[in-house]
C-alpha atoms as a PDB file:
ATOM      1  CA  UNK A   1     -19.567  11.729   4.913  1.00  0.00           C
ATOM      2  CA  UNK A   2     -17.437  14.645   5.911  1.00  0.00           C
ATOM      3  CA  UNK A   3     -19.775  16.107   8.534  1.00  0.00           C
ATOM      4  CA  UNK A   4     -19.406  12.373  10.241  1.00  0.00           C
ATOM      5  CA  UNK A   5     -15.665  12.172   9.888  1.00  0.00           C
ATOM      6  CA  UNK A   6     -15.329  15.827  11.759  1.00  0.00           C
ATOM      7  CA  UNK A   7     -17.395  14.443  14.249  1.00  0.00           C
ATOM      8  CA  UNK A   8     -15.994  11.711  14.996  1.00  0.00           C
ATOM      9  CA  UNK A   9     -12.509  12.916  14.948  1.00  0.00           C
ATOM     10  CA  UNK A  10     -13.295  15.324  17.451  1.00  0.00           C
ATOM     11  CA  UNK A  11     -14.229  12.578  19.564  1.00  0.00           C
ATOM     12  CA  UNK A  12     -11.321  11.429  19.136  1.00  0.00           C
ATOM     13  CA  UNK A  13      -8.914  13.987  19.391  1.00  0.00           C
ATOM     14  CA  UNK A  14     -10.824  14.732  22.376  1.00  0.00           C
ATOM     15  CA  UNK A  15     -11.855  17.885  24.640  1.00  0.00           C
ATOM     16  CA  UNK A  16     -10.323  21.076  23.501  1.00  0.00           C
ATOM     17  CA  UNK A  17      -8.892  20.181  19.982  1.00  0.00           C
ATOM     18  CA  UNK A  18      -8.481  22.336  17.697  1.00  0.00           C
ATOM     19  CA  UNK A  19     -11.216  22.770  15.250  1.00  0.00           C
ATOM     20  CA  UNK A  20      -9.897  25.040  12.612  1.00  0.00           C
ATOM     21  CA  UNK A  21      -7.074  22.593  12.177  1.00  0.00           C
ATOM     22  CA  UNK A  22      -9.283  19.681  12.551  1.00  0.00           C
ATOM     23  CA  UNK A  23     -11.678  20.444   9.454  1.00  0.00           C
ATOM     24  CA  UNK A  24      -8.821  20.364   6.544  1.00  0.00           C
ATOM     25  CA  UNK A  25      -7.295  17.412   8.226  1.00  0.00           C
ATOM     26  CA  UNK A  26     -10.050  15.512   7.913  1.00  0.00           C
ATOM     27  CA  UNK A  27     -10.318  16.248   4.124  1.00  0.00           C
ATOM     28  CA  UNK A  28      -6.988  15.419   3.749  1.00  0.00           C
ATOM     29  CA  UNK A  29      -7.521  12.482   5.865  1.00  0.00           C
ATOM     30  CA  UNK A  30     -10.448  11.051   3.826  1.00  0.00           C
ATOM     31  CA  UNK A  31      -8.988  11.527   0.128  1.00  0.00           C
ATOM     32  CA  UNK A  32      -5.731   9.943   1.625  1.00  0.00           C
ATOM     33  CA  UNK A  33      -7.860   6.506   2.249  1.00  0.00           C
ATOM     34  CA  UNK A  34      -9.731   6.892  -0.928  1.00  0.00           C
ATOM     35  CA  UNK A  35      -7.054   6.898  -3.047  1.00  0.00           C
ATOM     36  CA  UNK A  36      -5.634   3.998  -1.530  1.00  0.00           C
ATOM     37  CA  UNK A  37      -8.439   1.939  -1.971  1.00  0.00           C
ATOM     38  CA  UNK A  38      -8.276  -0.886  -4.027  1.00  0.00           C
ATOM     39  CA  UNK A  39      -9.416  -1.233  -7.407  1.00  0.00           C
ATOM     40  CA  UNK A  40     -13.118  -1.751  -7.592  1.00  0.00           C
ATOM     41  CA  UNK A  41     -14.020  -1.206  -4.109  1.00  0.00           C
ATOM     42  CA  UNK A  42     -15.480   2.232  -3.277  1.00  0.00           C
ATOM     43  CA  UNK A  43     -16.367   4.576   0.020  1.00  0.00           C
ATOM     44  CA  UNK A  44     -19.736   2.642   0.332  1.00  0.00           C
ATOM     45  CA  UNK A  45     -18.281  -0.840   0.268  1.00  0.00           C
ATOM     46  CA  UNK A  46     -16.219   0.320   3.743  1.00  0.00           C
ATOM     47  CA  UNK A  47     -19.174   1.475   5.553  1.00  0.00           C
ATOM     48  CA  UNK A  48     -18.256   2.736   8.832  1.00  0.00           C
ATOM     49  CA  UNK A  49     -14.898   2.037   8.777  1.00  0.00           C
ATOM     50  CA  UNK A  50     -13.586   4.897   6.132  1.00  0.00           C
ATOM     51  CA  UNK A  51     -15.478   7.401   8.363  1.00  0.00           C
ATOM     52  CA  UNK A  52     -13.864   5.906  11.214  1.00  0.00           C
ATOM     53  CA  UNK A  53     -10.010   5.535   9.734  1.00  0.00           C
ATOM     54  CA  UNK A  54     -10.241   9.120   8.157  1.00  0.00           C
ATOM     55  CA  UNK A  55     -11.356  10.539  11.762  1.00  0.00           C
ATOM     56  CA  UNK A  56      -8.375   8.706  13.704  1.00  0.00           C
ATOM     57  CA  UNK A  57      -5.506   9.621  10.795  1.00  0.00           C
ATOM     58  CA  UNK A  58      -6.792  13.112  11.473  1.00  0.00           C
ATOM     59  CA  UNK A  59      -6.493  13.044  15.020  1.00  0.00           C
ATOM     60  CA  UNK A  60      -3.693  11.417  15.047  1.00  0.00           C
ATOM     61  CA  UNK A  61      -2.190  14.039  12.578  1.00  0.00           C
ATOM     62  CA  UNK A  62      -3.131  16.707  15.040  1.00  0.00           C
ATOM     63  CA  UNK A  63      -1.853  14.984  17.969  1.00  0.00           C
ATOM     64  CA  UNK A  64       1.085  14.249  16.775  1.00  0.00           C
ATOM     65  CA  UNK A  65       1.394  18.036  15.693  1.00  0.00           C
ATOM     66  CA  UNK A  66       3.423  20.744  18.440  1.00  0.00           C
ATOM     67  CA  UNK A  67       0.094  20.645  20.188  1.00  0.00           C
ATOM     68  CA  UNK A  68       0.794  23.645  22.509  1.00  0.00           C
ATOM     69  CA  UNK A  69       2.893  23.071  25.651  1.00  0.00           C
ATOM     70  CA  UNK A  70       3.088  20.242  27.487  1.00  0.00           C
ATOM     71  CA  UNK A  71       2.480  21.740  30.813  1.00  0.00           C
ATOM     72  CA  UNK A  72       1.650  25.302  32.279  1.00  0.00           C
ATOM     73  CA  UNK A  73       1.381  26.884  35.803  1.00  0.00           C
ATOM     74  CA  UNK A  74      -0.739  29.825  36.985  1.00  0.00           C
ATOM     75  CA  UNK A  75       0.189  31.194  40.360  1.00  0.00           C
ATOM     76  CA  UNK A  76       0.533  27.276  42.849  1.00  0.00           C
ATOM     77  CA  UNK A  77      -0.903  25.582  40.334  1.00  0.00           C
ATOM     78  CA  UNK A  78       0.540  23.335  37.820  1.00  0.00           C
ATOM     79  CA  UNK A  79      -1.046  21.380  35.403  1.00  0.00           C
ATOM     80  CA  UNK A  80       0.655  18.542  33.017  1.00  0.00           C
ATOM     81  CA  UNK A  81      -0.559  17.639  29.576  1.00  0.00           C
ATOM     82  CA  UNK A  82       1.603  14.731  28.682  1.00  0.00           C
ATOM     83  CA  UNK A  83       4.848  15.176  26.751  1.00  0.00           C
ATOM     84  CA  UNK A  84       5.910  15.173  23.602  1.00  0.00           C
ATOM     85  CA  UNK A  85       6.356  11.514  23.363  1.00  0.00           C
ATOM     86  CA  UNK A  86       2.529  10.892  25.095  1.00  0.00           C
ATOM     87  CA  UNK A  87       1.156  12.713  21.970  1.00  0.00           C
ATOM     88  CA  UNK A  88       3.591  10.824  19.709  1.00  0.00           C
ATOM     89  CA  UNK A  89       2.300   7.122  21.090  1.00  0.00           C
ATOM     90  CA  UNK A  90      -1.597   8.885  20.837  1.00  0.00           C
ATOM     91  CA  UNK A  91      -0.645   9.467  17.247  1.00  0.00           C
ATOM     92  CA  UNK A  92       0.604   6.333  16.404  1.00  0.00           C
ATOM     93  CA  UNK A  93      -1.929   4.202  18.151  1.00  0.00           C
ATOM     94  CA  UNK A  94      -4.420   5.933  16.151  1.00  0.00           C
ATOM     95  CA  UNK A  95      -2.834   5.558  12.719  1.00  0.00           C
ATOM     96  CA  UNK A  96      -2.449   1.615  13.484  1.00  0.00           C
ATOM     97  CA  UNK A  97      -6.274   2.035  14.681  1.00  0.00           C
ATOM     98  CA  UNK A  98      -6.807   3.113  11.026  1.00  0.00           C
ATOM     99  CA  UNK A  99      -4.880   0.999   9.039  1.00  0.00           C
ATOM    100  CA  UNK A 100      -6.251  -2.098  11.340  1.00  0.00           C
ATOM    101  CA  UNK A 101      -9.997  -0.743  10.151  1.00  0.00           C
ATOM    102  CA  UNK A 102      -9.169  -0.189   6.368  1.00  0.00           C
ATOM    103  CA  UNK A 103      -6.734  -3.329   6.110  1.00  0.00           C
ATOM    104  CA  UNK A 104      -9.457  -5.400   4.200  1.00  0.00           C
ATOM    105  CA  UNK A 105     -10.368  -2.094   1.456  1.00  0.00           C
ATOM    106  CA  UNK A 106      -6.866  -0.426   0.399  1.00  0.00           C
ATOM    107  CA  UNK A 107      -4.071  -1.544  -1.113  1.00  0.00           C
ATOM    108  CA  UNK A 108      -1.210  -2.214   0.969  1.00  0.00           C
ATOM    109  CA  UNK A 109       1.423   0.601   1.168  1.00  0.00           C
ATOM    110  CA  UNK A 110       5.601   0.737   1.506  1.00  0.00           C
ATOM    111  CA  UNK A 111       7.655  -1.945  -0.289  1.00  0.00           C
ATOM    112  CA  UNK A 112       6.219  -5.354  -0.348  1.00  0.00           C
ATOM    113  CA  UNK A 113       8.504  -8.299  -1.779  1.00  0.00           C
ATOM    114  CA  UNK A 114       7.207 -12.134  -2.224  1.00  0.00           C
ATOM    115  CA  UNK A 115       8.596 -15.059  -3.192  1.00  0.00           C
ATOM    116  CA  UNK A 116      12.160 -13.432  -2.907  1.00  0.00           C
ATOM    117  CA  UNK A 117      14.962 -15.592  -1.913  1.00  0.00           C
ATOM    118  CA  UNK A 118      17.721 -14.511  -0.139  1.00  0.00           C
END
């Protein structure tokens, strides 16, 4: 499952990323969904959508990384890459990308409260 994850985070992440970096934060990616999954549900049972979350949370944790600069010049030429705050909304969009596919597998995270009254 790895090799799929790395390959389809690169698509992701898209031309140019960073391999080196990419690799260990797609581990990291995938044992981050598998420990949130819930009790009695395993990789299998997610199919393509654990390949797919792990691959977006670990291009979105290398987009939302310094990423180099955001624009460079050589000579008349300029080029822009998008700012800090286009690889921020990347990042994000991923990670709800993610959660969206693993929503029906994992338990949910943060602070939940039901039947509370105010």
């Amino acid at each position: 499952m790895r090799e799929r994850i790395f390959e389809l985070a690169l698509a992701a992440a898209g031309e140019g990323a960073e391999r080196a970096l990419l690799e260990p934060l797609c581990a990291a990616a995938e044992g981050a969904w598998l420990r949130r999954l819930r009790e009695g549900v395993t990789a299998e049972d997610c199919g393509e959508a654990l390949p797919c979350a792990a691959a977006f949370t670990a291009a979105a944790d290398l987009a939302a990384g310094d990423g180099g600069p955001a624009s460079f010049s050589a000579g008349d030429i300029s080029v822009s890459l998008g700012g800090s705050g286009d690889r921020a909304r990347r990042a994000d969009s991923l990670r709800q990308a993610a959660e969206r596919l693993m929503e029906p597998f994992v338990q949910a995270e943060g602070l939940w409260a039901r039947g509370v009254e105010g």
